[in-house]
PDB file of N, CA and C in Angstrom:
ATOM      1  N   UNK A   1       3.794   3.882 -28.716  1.00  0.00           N
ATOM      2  CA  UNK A   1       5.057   3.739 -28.049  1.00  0.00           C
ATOM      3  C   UNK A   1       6.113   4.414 -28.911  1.00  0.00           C
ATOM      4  N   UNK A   2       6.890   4.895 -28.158  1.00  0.00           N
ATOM      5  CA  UNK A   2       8.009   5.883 -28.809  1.00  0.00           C
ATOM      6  C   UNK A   2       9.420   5.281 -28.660  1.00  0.00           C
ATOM      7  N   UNK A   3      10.401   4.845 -29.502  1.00  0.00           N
ATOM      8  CA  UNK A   3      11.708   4.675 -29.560  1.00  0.00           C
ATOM      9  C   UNK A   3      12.718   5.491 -29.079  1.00  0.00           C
ATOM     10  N   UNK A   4      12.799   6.308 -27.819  1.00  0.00           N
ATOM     11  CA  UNK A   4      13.823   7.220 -27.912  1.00  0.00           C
ATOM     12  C   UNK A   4      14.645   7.633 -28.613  1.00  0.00           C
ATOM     13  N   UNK A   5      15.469   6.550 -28.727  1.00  0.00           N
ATOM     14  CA  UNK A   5      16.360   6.682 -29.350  1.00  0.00           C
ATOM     15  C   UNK A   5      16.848   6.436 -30.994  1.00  0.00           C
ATOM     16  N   UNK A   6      15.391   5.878 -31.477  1.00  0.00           N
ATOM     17  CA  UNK A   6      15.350   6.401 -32.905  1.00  0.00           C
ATOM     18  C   UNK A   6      14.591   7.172 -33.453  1.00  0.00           C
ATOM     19  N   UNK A   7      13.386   7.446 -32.670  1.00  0.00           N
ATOM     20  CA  UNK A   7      12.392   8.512 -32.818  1.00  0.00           C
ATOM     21  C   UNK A   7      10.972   7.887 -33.337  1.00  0.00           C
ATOM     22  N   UNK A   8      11.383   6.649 -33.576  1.00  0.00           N
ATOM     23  CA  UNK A   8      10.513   5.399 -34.417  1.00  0.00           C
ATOM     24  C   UNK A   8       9.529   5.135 -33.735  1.00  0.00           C
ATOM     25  N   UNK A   9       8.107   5.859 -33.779  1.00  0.00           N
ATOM     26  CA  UNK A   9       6.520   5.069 -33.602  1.00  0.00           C
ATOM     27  C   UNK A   9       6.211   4.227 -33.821  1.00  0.00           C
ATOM     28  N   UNK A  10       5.766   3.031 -32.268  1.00  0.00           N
ATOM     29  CA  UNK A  10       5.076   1.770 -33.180  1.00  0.00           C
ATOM     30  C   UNK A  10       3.331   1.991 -32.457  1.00  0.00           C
ATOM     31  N   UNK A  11       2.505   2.323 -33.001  1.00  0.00           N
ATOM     32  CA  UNK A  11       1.347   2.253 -32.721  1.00  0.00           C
ATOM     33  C   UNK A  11       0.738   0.706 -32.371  1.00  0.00           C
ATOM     34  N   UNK A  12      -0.452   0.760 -31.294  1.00  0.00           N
ATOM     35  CA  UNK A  12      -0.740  -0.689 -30.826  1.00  0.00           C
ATOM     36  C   UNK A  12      -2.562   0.056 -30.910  1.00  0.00           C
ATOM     37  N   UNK A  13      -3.550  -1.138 -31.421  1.00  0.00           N
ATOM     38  CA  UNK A  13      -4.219  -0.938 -30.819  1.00  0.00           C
ATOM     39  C   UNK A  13      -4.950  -1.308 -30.162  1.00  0.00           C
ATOM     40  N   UNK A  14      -6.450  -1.762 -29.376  1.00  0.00           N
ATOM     41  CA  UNK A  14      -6.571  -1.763 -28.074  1.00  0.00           C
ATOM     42  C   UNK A  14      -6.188  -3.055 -27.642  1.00  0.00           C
ATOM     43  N   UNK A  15      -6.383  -3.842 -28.717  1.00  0.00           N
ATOM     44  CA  UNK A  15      -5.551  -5.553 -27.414  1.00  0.00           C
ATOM     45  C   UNK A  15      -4.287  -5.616 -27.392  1.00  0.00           C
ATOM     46  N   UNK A  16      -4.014  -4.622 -28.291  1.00  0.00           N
ATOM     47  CA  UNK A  16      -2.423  -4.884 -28.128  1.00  0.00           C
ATOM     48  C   UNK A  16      -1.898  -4.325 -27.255  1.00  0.00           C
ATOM     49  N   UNK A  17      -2.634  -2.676 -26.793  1.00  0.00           N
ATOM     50  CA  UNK A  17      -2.197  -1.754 -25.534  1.00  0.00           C
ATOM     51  C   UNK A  17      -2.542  -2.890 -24.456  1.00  0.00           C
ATOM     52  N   UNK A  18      -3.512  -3.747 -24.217  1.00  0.00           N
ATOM     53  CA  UNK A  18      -3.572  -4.771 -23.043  1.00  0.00           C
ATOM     54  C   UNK A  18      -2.778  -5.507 -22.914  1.00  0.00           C
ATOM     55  N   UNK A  19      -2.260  -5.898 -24.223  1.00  0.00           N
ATOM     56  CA  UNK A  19      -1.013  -7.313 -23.982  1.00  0.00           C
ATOM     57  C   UNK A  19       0.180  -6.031 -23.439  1.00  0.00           C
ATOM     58  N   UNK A  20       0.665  -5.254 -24.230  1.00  0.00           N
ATOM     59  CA  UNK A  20       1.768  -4.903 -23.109  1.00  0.00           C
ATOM     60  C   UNK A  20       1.722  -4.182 -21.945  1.00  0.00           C
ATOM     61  N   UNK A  21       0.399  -3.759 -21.317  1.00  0.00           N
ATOM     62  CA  UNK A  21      -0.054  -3.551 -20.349  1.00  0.00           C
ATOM     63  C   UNK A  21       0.206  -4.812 -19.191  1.00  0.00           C
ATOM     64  N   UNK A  22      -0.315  -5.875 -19.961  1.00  0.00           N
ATOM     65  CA  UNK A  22       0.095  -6.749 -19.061  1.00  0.00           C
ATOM     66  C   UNK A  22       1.446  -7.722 -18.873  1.00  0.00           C
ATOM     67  N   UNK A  23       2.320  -7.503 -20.284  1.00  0.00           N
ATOM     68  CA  UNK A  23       3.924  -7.736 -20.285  1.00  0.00           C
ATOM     69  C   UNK A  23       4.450  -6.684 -19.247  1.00  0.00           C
ATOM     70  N   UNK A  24       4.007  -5.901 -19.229  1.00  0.00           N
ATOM     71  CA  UNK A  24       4.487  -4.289 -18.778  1.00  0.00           C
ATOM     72  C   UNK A  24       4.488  -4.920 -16.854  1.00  0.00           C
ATOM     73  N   UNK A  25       3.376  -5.279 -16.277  1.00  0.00           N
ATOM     74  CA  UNK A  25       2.677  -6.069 -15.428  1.00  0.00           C
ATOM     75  C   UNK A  25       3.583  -7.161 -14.897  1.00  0.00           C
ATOM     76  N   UNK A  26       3.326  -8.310 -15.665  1.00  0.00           N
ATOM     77  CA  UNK A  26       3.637  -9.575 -15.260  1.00  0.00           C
ATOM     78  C   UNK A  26       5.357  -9.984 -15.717  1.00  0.00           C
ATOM     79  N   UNK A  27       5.728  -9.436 -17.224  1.00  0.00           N
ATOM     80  CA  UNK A  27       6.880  -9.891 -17.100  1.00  0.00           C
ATOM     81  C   UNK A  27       7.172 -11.266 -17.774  1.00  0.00           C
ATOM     82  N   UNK A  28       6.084 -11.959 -17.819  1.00  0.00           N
ATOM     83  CA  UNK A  28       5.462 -13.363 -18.530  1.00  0.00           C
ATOM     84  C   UNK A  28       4.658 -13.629 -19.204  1.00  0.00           C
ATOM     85  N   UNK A  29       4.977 -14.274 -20.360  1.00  0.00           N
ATOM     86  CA  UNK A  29       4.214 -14.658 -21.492  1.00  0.00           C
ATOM     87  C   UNK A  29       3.313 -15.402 -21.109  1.00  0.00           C
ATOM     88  N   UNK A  30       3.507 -16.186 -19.989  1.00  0.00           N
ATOM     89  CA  UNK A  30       2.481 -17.466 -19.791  1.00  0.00           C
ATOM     90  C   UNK A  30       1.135 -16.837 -18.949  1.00  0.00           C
ATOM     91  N   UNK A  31       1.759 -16.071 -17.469  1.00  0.00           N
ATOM     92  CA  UNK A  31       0.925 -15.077 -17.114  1.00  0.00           C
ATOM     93  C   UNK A  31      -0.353 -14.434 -18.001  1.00  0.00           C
ATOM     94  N   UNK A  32       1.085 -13.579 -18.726  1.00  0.00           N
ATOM     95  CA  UNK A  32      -0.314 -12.471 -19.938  1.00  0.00           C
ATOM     96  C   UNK A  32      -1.604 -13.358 -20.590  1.00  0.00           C
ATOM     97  N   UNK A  33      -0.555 -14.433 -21.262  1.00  0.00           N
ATOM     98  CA  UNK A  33      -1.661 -15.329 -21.806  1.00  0.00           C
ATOM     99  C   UNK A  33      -3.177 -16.179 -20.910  1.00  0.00           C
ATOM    100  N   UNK A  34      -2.711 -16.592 -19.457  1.00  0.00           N
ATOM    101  CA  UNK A  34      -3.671 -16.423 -18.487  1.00  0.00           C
ATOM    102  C   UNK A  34      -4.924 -15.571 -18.333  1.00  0.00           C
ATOM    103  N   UNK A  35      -4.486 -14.324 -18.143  1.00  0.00           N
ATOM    104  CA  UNK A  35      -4.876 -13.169 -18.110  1.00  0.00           C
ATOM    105  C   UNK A  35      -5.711 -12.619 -19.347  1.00  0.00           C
ATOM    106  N   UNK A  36      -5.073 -13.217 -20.414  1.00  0.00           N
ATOM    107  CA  UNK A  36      -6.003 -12.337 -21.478  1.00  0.00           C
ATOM    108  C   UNK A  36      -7.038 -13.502 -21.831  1.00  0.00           C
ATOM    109  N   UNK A  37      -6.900 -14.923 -21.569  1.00  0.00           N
ATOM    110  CA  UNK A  37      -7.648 -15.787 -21.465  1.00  0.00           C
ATOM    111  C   UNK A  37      -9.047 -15.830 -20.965  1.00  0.00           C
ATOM    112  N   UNK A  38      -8.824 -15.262 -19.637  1.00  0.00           N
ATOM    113  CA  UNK A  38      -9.700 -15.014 -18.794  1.00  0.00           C
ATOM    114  C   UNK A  38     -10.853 -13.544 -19.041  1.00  0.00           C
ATOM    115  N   UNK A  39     -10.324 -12.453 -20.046  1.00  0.00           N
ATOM    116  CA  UNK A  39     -10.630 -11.768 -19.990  1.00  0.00           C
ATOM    117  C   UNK A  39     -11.230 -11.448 -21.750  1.00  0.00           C
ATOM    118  N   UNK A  40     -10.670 -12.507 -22.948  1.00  0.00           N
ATOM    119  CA  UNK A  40     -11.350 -12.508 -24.296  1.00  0.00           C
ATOM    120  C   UNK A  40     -11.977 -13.677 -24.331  1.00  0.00           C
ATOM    121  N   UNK A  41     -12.843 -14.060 -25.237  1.00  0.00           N
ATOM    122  CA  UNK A  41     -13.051 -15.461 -26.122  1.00  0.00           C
ATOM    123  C   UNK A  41     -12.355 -15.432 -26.886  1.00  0.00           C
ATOM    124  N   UNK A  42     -11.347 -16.493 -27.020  1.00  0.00           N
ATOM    125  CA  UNK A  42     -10.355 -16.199 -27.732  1.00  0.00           C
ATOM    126  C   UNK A  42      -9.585 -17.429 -27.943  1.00  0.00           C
ATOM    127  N   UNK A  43      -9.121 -18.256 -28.810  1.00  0.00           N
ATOM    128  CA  UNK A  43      -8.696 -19.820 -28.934  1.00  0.00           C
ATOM    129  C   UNK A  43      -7.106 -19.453 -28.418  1.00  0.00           C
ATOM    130  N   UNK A  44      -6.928 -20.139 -27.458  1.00  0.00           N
ATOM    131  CA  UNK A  44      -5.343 -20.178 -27.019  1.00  0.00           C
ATOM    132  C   UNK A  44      -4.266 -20.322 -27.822  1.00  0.00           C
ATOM    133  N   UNK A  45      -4.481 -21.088 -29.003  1.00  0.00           N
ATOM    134  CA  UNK A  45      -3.420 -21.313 -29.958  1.00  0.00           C
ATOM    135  C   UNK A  45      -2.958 -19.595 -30.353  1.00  0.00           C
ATOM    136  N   UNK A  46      -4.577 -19.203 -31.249  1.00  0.00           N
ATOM    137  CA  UNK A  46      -4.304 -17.981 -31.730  1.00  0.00           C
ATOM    138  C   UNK A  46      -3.430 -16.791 -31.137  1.00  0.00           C
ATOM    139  N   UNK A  47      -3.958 -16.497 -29.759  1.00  0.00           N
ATOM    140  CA  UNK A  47      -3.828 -15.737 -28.386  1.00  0.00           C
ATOM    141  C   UNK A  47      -2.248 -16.124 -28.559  1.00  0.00           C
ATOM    142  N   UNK A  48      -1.682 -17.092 -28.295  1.00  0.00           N
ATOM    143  CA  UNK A  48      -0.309 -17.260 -27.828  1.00  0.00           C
ATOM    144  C   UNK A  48       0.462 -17.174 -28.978  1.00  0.00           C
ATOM    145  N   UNK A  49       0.213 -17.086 -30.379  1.00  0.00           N
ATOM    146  CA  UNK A  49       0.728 -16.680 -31.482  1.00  0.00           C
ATOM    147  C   UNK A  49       0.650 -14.761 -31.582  1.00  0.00           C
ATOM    148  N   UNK A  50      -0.267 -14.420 -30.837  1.00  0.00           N
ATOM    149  CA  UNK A  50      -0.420 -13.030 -31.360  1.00  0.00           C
ATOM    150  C   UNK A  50       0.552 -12.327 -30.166  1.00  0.00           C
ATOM    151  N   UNK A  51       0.680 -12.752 -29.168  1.00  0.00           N
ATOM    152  CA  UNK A  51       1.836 -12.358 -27.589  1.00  0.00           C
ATOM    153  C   UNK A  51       3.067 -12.747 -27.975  1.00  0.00           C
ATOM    154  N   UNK A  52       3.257 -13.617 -29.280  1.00  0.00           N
ATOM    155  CA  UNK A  52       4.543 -13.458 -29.210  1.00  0.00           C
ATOM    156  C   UNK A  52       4.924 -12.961 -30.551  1.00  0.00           C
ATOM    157  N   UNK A  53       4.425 -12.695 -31.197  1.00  0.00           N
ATOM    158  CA  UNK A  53       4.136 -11.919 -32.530  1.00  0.00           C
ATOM    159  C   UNK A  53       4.431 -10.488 -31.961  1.00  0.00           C
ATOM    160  N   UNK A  54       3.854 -10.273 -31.252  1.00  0.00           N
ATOM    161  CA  UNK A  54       3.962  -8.631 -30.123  1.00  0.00           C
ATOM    162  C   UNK A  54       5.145  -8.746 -30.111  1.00  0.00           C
ATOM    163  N   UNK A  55       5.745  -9.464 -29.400  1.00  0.00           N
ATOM    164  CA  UNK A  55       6.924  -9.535 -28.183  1.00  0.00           C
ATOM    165  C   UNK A  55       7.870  -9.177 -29.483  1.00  0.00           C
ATOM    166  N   UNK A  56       7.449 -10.343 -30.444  1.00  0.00           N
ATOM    167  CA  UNK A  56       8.793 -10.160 -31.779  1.00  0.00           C
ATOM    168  C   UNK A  56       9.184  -9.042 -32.188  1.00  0.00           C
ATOM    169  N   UNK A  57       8.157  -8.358 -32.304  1.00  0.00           N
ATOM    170  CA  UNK A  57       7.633  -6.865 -32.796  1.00  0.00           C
ATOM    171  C   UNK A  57       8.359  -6.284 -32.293  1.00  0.00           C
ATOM    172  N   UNK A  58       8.175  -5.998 -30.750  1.00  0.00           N
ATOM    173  CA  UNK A  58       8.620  -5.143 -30.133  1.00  0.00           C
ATOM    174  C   UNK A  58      10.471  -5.273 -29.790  1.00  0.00           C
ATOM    175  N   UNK A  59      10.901  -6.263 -29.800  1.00  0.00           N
ATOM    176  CA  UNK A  59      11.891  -6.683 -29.477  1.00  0.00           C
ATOM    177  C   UNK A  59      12.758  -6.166 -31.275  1.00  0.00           C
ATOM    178  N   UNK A  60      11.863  -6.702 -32.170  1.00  0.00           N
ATOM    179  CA  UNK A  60      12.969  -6.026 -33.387  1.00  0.00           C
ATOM    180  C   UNK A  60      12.955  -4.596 -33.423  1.00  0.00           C
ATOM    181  N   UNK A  61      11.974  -3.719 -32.447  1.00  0.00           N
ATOM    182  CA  UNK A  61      12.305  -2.447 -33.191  1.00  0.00           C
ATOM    183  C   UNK A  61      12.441  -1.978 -31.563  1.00  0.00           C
ATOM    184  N   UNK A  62      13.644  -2.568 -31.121  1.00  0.00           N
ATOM    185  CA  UNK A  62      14.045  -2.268 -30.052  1.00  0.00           C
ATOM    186  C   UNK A  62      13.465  -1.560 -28.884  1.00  0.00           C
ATOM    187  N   UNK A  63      11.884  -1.810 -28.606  1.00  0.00           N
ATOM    188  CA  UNK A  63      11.423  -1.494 -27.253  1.00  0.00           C
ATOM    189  C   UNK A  63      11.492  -2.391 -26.235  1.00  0.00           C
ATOM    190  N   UNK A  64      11.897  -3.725 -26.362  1.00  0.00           N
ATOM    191  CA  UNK A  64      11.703  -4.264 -25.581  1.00  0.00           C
ATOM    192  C   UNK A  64      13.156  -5.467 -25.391  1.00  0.00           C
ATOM    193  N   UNK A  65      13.615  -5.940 -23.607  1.00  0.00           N
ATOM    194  CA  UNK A  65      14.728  -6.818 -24.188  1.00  0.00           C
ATOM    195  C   UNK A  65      13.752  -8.148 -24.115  1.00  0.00           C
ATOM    196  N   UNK A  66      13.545  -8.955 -24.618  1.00  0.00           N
ATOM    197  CA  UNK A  66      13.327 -10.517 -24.388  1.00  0.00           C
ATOM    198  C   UNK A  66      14.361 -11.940 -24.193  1.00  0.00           C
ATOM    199  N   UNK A  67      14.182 -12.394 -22.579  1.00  0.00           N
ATOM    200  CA  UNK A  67      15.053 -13.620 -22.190  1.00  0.00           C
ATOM    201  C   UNK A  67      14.246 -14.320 -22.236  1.00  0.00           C
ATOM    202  N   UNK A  68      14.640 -15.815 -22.061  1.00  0.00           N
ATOM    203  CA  UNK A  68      13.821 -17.016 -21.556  1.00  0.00           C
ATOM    204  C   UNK A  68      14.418 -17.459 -20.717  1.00  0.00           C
ATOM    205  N   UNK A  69      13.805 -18.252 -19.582  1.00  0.00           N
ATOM    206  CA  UNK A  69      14.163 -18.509 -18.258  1.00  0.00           C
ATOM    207  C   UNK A  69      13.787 -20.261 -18.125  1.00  0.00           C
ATOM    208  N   UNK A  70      14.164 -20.960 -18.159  1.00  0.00           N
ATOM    209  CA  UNK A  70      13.758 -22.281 -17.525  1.00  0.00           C
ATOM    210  C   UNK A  70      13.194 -22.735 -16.401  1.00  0.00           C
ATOM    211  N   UNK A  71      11.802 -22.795 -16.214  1.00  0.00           N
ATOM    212  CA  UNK A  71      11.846 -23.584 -15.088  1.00  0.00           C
ATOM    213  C   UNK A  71      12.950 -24.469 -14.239  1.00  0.00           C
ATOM    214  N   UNK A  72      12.777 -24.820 -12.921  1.00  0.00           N
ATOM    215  CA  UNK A  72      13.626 -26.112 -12.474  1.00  0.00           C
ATOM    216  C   UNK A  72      13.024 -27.296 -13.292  1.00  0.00           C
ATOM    217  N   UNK A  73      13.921 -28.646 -12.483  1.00  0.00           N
ATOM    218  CA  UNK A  73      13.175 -29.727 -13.087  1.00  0.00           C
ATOM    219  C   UNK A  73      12.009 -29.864 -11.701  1.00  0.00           C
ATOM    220  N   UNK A  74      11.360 -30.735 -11.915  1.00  0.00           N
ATOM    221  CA  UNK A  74      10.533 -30.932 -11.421  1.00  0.00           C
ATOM    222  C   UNK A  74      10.524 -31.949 -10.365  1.00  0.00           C
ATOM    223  N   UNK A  75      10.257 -31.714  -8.908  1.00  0.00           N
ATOM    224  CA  UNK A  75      10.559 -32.893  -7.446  1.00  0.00           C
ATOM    225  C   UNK A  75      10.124 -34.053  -8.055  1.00  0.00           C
ATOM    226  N   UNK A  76       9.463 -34.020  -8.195  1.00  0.00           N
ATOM    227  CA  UNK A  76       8.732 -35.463  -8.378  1.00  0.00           C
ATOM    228  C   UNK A  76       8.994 -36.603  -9.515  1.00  0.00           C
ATOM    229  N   UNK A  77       9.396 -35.859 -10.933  1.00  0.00           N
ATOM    230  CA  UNK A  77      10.082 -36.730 -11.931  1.00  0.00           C
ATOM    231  C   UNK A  77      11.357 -36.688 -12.093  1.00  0.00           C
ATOM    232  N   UNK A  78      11.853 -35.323 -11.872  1.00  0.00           N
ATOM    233  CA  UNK A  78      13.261 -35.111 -12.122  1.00  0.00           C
ATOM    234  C   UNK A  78      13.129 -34.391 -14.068  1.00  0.00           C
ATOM    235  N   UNK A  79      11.866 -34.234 -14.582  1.00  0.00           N
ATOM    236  CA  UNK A  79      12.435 -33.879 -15.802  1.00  0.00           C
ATOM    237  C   UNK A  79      12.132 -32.560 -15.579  1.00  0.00           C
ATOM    238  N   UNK A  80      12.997 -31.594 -17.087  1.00  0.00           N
ATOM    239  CA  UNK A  80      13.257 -30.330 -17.384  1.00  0.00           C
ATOM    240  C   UNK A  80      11.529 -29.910 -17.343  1.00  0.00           C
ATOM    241  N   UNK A  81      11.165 -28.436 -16.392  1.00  0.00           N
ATOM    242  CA  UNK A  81      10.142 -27.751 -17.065  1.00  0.00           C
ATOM    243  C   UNK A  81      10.078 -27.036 -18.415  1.00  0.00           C
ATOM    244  N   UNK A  82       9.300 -26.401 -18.192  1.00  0.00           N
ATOM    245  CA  UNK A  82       9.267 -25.698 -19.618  1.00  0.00           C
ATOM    246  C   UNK A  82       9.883 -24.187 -19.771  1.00  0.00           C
ATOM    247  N   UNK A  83       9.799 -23.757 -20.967  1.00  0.00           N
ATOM    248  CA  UNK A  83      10.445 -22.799 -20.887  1.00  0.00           C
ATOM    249  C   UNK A  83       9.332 -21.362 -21.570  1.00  0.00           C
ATOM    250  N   UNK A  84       9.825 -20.664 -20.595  1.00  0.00           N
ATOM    251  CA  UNK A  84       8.891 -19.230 -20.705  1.00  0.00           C
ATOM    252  C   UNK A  84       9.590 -18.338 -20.937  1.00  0.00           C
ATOM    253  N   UNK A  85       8.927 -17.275 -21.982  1.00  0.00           N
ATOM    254  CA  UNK A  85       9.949 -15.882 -21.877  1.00  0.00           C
ATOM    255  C   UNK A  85       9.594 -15.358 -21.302  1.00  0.00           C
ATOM    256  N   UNK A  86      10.603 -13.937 -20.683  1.00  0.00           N
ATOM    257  CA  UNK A  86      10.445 -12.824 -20.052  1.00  0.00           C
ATOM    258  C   UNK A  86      10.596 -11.471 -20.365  1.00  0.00           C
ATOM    259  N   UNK A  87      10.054 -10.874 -20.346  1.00  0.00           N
ATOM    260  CA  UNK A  87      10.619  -9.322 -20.619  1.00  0.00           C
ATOM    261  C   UNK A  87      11.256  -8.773 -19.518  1.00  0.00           C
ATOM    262  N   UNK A  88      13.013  -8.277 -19.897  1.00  0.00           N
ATOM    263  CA  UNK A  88      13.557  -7.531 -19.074  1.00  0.00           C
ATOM    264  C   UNK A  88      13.442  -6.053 -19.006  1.00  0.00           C
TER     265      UNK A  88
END
């Protein structure tokens, strides 16, 4: 991946070209993590440390913007969901 605008290379390689293949995709951390679930053996803790380890990555060397979005609360209890990031 190329920085335009600083000229700055960040090389990925192949699970990492999948995770933002599928940020690139879905837009959601929770999604990707789904997705790559389904598709490595791979302990979820680890997996969801390394997607946002990415995201960090990418977000400090400015390829990427990252929000978080809140769920609603929920019909049935009334409490807060959880909260997911997004890539804009």
């Amino acid at each position: 991946m190329l920085n335009l605008s600083t000229g700055v290379y960040f090389g990925l390689d192949s699970v990492g070209t999948r995770m933002w293949q599928l940020l690139s995709k879905h837009r959601s951390m929770e999604k990707v993590i789904t997705s790559l679930l389904a598709e490595y053996e791979v302990d979820e803790t680890q997996l969801r440390r390394d997607v946002e380890n990415l995201i960090r990555e990418l977000t400090d060397k400015g390829l990427v913007k990252a929000g978080a979005k809140e769920t609603p609360p929920c019909a049935d209890t009334g409490q807060q969901g959880s909260t997911h990031r997004r890539l804009r």
